[in-house]
Protein backbone atom coordinates (compact mmCIF):
# COMPACT_ATOMS: atom_id res chain seq x y z
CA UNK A 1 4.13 -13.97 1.42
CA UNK A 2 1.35 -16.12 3.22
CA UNK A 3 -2.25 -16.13 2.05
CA UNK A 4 -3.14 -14.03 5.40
CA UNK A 5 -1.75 -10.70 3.60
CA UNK A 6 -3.64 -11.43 0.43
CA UNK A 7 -7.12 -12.25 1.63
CA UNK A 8 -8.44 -10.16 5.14
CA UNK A 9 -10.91 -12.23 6.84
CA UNK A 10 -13.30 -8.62 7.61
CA UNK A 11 -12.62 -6.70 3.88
CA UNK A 12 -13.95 -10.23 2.48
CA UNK A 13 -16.80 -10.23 5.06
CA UNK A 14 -18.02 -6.56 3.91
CA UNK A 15 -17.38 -7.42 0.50
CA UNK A 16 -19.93 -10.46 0.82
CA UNK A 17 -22.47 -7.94 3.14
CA UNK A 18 -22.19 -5.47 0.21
CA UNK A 19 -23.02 -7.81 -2.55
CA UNK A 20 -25.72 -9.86 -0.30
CA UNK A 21 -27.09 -6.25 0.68
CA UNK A 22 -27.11 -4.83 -3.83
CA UNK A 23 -28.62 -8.18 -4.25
CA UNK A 24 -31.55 -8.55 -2.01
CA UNK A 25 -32.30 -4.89 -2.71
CA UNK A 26 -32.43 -5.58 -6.35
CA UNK A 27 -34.39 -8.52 -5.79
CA UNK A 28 -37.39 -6.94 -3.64
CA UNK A 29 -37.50 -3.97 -6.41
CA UNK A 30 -37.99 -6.64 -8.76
CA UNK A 31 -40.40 -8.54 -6.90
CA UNK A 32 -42.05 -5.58 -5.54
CA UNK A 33 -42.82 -4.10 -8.75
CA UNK A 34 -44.26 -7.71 -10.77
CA UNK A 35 -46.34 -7.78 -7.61
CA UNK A 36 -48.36 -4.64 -8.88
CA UNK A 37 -51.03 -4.92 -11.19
CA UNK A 38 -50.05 -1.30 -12.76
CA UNK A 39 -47.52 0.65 -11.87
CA UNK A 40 -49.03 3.82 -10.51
CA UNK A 41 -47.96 7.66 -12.27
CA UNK A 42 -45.82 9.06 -9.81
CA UNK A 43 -44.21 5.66 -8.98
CA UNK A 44 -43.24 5.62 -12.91
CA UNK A 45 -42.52 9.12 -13.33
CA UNK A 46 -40.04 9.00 -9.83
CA UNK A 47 -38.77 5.53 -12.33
CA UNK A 48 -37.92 7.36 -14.96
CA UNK A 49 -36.15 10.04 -12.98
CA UNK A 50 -33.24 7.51 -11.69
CA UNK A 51 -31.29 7.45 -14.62
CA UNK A 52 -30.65 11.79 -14.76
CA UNK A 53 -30.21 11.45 -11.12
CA UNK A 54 -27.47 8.61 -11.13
CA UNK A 55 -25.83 10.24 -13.89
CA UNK A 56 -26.09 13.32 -12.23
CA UNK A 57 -24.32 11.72 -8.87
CA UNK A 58 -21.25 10.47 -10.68
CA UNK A 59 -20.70 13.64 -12.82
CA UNK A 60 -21.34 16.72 -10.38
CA UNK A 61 -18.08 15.63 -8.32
CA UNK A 62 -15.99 15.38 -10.94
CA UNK A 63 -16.98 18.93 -12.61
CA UNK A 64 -16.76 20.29 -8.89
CA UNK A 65 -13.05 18.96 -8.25
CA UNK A 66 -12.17 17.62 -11.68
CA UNK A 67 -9.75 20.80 -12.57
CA UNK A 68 -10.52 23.26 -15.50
CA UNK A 69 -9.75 20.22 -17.86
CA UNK A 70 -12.41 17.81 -16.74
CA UNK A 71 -14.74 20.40 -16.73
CA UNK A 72 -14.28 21.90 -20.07
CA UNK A 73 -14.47 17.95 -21.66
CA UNK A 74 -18.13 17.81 -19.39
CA UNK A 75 -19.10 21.23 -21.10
CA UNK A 76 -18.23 19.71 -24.88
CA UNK A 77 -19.43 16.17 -23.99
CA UNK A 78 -22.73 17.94 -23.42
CA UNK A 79 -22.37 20.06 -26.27
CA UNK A 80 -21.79 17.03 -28.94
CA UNK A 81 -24.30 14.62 -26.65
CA UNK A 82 -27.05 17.03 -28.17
CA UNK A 83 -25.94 16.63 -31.51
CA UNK A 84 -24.48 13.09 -31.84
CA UNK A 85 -25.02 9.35 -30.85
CA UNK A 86 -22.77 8.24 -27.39
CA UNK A 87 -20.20 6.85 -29.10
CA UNK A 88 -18.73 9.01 -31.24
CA UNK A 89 -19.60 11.44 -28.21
CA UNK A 90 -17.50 9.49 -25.69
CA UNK A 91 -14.88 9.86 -28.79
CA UNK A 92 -14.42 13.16 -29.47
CA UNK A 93 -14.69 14.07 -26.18
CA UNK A 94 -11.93 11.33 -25.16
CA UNK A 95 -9.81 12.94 -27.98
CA UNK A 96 -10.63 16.34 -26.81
CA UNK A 97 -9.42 16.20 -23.11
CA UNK A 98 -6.22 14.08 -24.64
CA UNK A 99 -5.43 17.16 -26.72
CA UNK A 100 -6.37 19.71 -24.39
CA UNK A 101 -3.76 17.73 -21.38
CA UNK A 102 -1.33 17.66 -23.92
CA UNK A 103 -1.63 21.08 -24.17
CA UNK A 104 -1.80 22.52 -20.67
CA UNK A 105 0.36 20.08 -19.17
């Protein structure tokens, strides 16, 4: 097998755009931000929002397509993430959707 079907000369090229592109974009937040003197209230308030609304990204799809299993684990992750620290959350709700595949097939 030659190197030519291991490495593609474009999926290396957008590779390098992508991680040139999350770095400069990181960067100028960065810089951006130090710049200020004070961060102004609805600047830190739209801040403190990213965090719900990543987590929110990654988990809507997979209660949306996930199957009945995924979703039920999401509904008890939730449940135990009000009661509990994350990792014995991620646990039990690891063990949970183990037991409840087993289960259902």
């Amino acid at each position: 097998m030659s190197m030519e079907n291991w490495f593609h000369t474009q999926t290396l090229l957008i590779i390098a755009a992508g991680a040139i592109a999350t770095y400069l974009t990181r960067i100028g937040g960065y810089l951006f931000i130090m710049r200020m003197k004070s961060i102004p209230p609805r600047a830190e308030a739209a801040l403190n929002a990213v965090p719900a609304a990543v987590l929110t990204t990654l988990v809507a799809p997979a209660a949306v397509t996930g199957g009945l299993d995924v979703s039920l684990t999401l509904a008890v992750a939730f449940l135990l993430g009000l009661r509990i620290s994350l990792l014995p959350m991620l646990g039990a709700s690891w063990v949970f959707v183990m037991i409840l595949r087993h289960f259902t097939g």
